[in-house]
C-alpha atoms as a PDB file:
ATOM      1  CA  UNK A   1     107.674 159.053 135.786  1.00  0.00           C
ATOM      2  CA  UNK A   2     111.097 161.081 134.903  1.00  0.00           C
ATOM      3  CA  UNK A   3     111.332 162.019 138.485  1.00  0.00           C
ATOM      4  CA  UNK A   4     111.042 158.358 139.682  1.00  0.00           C
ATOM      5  CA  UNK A   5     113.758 157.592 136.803  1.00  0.00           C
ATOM      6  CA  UNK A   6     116.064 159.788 137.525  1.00  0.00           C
ATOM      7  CA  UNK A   7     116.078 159.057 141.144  1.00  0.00           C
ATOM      8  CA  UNK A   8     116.727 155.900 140.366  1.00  0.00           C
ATOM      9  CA  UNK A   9     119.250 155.807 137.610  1.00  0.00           C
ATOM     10  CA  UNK A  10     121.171 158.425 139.381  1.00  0.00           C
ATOM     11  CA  UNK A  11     120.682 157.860 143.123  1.00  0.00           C
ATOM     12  CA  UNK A  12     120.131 161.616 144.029  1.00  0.00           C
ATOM     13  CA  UNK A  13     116.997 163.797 144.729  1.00  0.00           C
ATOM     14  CA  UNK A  14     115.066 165.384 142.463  1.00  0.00           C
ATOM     15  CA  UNK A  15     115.302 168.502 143.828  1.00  0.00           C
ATOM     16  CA  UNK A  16     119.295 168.304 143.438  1.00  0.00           C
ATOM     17  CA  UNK A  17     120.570 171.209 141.097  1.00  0.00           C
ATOM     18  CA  UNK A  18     121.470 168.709 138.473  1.00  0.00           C
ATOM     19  CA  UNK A  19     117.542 168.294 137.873  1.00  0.00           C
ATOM     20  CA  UNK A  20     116.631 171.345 138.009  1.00  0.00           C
ATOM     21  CA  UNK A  21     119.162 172.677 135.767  1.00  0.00           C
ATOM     22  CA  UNK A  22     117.308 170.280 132.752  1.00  0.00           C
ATOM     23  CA  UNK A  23     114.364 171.189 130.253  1.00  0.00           C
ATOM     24  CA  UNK A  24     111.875 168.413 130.549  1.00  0.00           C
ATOM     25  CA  UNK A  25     112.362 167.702 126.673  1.00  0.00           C
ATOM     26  CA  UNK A  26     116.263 167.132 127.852  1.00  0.00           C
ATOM     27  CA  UNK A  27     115.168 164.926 130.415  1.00  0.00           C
ATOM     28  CA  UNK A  28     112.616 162.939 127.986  1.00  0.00           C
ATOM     29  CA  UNK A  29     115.611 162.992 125.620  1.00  0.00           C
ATOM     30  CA  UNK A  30     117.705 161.146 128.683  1.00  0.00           C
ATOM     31  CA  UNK A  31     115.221 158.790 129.534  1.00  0.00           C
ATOM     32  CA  UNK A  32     114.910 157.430 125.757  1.00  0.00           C
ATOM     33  CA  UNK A  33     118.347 157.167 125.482  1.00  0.00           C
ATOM     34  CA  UNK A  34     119.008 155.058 128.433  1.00  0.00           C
ATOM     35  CA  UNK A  35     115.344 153.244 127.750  1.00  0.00           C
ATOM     36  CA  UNK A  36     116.703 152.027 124.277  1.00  0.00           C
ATOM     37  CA  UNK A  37     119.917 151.533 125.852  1.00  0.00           C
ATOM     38  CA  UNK A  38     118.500 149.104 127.954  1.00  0.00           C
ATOM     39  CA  UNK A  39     116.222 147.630 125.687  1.00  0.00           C
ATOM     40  CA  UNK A  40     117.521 147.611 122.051  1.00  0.00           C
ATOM     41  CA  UNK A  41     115.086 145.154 120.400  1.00  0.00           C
ATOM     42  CA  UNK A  42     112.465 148.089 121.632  1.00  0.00           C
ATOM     43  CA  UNK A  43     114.690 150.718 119.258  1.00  0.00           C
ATOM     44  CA  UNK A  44     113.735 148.688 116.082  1.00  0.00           C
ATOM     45  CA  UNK A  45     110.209 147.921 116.497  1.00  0.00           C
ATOM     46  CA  UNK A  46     107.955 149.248 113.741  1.00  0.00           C
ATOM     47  CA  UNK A  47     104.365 150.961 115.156  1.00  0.00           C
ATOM     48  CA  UNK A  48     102.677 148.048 114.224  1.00  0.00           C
ATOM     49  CA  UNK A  49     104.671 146.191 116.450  1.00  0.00           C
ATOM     50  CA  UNK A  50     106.982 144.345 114.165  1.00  0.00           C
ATOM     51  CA  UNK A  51     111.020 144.125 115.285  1.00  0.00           C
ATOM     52  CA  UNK A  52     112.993 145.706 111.858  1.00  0.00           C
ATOM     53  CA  UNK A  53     116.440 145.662 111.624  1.00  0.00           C
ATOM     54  CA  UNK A  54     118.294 147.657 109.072  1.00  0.00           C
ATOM     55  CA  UNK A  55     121.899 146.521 107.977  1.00  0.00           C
ATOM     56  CA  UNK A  56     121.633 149.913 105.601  1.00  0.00           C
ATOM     57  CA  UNK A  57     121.998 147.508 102.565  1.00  0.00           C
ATOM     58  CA  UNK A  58     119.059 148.051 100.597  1.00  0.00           C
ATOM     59  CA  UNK A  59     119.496 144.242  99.667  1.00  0.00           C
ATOM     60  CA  UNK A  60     120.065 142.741 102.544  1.00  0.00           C
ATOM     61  CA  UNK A  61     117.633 144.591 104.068  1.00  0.00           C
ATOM     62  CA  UNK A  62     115.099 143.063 101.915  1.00  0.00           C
ATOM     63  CA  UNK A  63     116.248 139.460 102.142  1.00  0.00           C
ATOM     64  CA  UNK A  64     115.486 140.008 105.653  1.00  0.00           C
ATOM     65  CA  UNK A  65     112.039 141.256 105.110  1.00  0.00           C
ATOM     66  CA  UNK A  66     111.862 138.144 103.362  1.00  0.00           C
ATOM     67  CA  UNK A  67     112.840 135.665 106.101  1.00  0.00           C
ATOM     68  CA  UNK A  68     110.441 136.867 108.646  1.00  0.00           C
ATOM     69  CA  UNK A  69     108.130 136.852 106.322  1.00  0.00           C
ATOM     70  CA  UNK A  70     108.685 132.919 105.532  1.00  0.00           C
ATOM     71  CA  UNK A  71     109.570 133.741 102.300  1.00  0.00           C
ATOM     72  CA  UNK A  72     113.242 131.760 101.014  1.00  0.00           C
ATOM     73  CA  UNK A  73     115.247 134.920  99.192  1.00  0.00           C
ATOM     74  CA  UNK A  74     116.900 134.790  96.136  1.00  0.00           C
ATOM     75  CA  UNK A  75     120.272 134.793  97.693  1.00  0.00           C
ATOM     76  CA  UNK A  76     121.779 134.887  93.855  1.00  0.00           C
ATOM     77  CA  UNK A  77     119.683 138.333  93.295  1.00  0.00           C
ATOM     78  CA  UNK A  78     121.775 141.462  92.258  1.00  0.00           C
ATOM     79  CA  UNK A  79     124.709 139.364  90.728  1.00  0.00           C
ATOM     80  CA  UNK A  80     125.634 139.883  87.168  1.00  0.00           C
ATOM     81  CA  UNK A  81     124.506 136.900  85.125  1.00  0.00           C
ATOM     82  CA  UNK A  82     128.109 135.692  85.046  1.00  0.00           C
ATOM     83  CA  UNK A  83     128.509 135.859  88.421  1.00  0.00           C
ATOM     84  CA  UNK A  84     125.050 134.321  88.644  1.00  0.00           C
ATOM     85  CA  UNK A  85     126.281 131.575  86.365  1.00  0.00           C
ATOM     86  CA  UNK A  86     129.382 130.749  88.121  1.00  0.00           C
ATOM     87  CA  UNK A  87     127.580 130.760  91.394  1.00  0.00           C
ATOM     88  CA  UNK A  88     125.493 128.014  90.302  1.00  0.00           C
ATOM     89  CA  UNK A  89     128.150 126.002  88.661  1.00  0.00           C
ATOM     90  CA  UNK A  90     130.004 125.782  92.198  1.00  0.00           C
ATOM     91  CA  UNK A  91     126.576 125.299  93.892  1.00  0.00           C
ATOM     92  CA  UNK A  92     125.909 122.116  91.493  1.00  0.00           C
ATOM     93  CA  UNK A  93     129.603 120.746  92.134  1.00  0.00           C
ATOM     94  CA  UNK A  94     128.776 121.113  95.852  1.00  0.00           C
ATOM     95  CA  UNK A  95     125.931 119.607  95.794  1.00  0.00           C
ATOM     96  CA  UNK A  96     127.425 116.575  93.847  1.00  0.00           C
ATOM     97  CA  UNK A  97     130.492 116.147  96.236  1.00  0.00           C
ATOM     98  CA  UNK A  98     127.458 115.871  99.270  1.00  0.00           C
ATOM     99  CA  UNK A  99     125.709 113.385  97.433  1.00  0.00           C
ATOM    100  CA  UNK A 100     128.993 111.370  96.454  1.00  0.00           C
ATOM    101  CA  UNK A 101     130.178 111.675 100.518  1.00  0.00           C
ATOM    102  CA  UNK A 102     126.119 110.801 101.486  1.00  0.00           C
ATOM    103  CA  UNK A 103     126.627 107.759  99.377  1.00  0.00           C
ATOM    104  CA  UNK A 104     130.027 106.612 100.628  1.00  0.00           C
ATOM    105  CA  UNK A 105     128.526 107.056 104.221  1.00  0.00           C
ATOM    106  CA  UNK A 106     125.386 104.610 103.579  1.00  0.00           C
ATOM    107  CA  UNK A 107     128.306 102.146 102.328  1.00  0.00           C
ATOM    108  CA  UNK A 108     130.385 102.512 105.338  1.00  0.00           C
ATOM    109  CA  UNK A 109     127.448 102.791 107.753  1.00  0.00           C
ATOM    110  CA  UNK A 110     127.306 104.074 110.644  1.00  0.00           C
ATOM    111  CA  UNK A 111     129.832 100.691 112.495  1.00  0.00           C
ATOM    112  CA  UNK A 112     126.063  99.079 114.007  1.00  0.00           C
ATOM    113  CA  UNK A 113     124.716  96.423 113.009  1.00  0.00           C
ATOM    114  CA  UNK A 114     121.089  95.858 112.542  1.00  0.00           C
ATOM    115  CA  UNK A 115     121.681  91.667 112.903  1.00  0.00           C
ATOM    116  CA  UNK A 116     124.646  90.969 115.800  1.00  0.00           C
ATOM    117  CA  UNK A 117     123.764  87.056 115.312  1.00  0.00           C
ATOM    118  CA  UNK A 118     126.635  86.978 112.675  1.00  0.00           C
ATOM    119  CA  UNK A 119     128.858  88.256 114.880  1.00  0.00           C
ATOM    120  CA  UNK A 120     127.873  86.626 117.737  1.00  0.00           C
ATOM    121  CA  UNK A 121     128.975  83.614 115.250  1.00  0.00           C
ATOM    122  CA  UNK A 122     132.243  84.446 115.458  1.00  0.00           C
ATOM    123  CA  UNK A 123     132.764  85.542 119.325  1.00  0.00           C
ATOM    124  CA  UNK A 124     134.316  82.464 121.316  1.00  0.00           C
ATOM    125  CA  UNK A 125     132.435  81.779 125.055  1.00  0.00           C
ATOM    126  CA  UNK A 126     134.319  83.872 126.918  1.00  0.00           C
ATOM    127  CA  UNK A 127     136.550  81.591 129.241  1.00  0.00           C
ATOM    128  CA  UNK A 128     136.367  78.546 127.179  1.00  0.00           C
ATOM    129  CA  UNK A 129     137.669  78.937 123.749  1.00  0.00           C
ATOM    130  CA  UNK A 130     134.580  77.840 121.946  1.00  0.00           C
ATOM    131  CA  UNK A 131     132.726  79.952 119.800  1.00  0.00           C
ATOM    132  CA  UNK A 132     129.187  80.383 120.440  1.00  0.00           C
ATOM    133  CA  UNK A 133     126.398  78.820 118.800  1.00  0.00           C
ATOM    134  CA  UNK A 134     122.202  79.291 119.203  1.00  0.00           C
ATOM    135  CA  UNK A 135     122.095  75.717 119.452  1.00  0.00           C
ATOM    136  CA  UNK A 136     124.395  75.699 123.124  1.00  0.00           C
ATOM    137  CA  UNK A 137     121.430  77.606 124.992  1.00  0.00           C
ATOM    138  CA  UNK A 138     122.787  75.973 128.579  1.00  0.00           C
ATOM    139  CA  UNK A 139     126.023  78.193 127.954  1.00  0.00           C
ATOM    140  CA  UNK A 140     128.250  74.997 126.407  1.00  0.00           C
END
C-alpha cells in the first residue's frame, strides 16, 4: 500500500533514494498526513463513526453536540443573569416588531387577488370603451 502511494503521489520509483532513505513509521506518518489532507471530514470522525468537530470552546463545543443530537441548545447558557435578562428583553422586542411587520403584510397582501370579478368590473373592453360586464357574454 505505501509503495503504491508513494508512486503515485510522487511519480517516481520506489526504489528511488528518496524511499529508501525513509523509516516506514515516516512513511505511515506521510501517508496520514496527505490521507487527512485529502479527506478532512475523515480527521474528525470519532471510532464509533461519528464526524466531531471541535471549535476548542468548551461551550460551543457542546451546543454542537447538541445539534446533531436534535437537541435545540440553550443559546442564552453561560451569560450572567443580566446579560441573560437583557438578551431576552431584545429577543421579546424582536419578536414583537415581526409580529407587528407579519400583521401589516396580511393587510397589504401579497397585490393578488383571490376574486378578479371586481376588477374585471372596472376594466373597459379593450377597443371599445365599454367596461365589461358578465351579462355581455357575446363580447358587447
Amino acid at each position: 500500500m505505501l509503495r503504491q502511494w508513494w508512486e503515485t503521489k510522487y511519480q517516481i520509483p520506489w526504489t528511488h533514494e528518496l524511499a529508501q532513505n525513509l523509516t516506514t513509521f515516516e512513511m505511515l506518518v506521510m501517508f496520514w498526513e496527505d490521507y487527512y489532507h485529502n479527506n478532512p471530514i475523515d480527521a474528525k470522525r470519532t471510532p464509533s463513526g461519528e464526524v466531531f468537530f471541535s471549535t476548542g470552546d468548551p461551550l460551543i463545543d457542546k451546543w454542537e453536540r447538541e445539534i446533531s443530537m436534535g437537541i435545540e441548545p440553550d443559546l442564552l447558557e453561560g451569560l450572567s443573569p443580566e446579560q441573560r435578562e437583557k438578551e431576552q428583553k431584545a429577543l421579546t422586542r424582536l419578536l414583537v416588531r415581526k409580529g407587528k411587520m407579519q400583521l401589516a403584510e396580511e393587510e397589504i397582501g401579497d397585490g393578488f387577488e383571490e376574486d378578479y370579478s371586481s376588477m374585471l368590473a372596472e376594466l373597459p373592453v379593450l377597443g371599445s370603451g365599454v367596461p365589461y360586464s358578465k351579462d355581455d357574454s357575446d363580447g358587447g
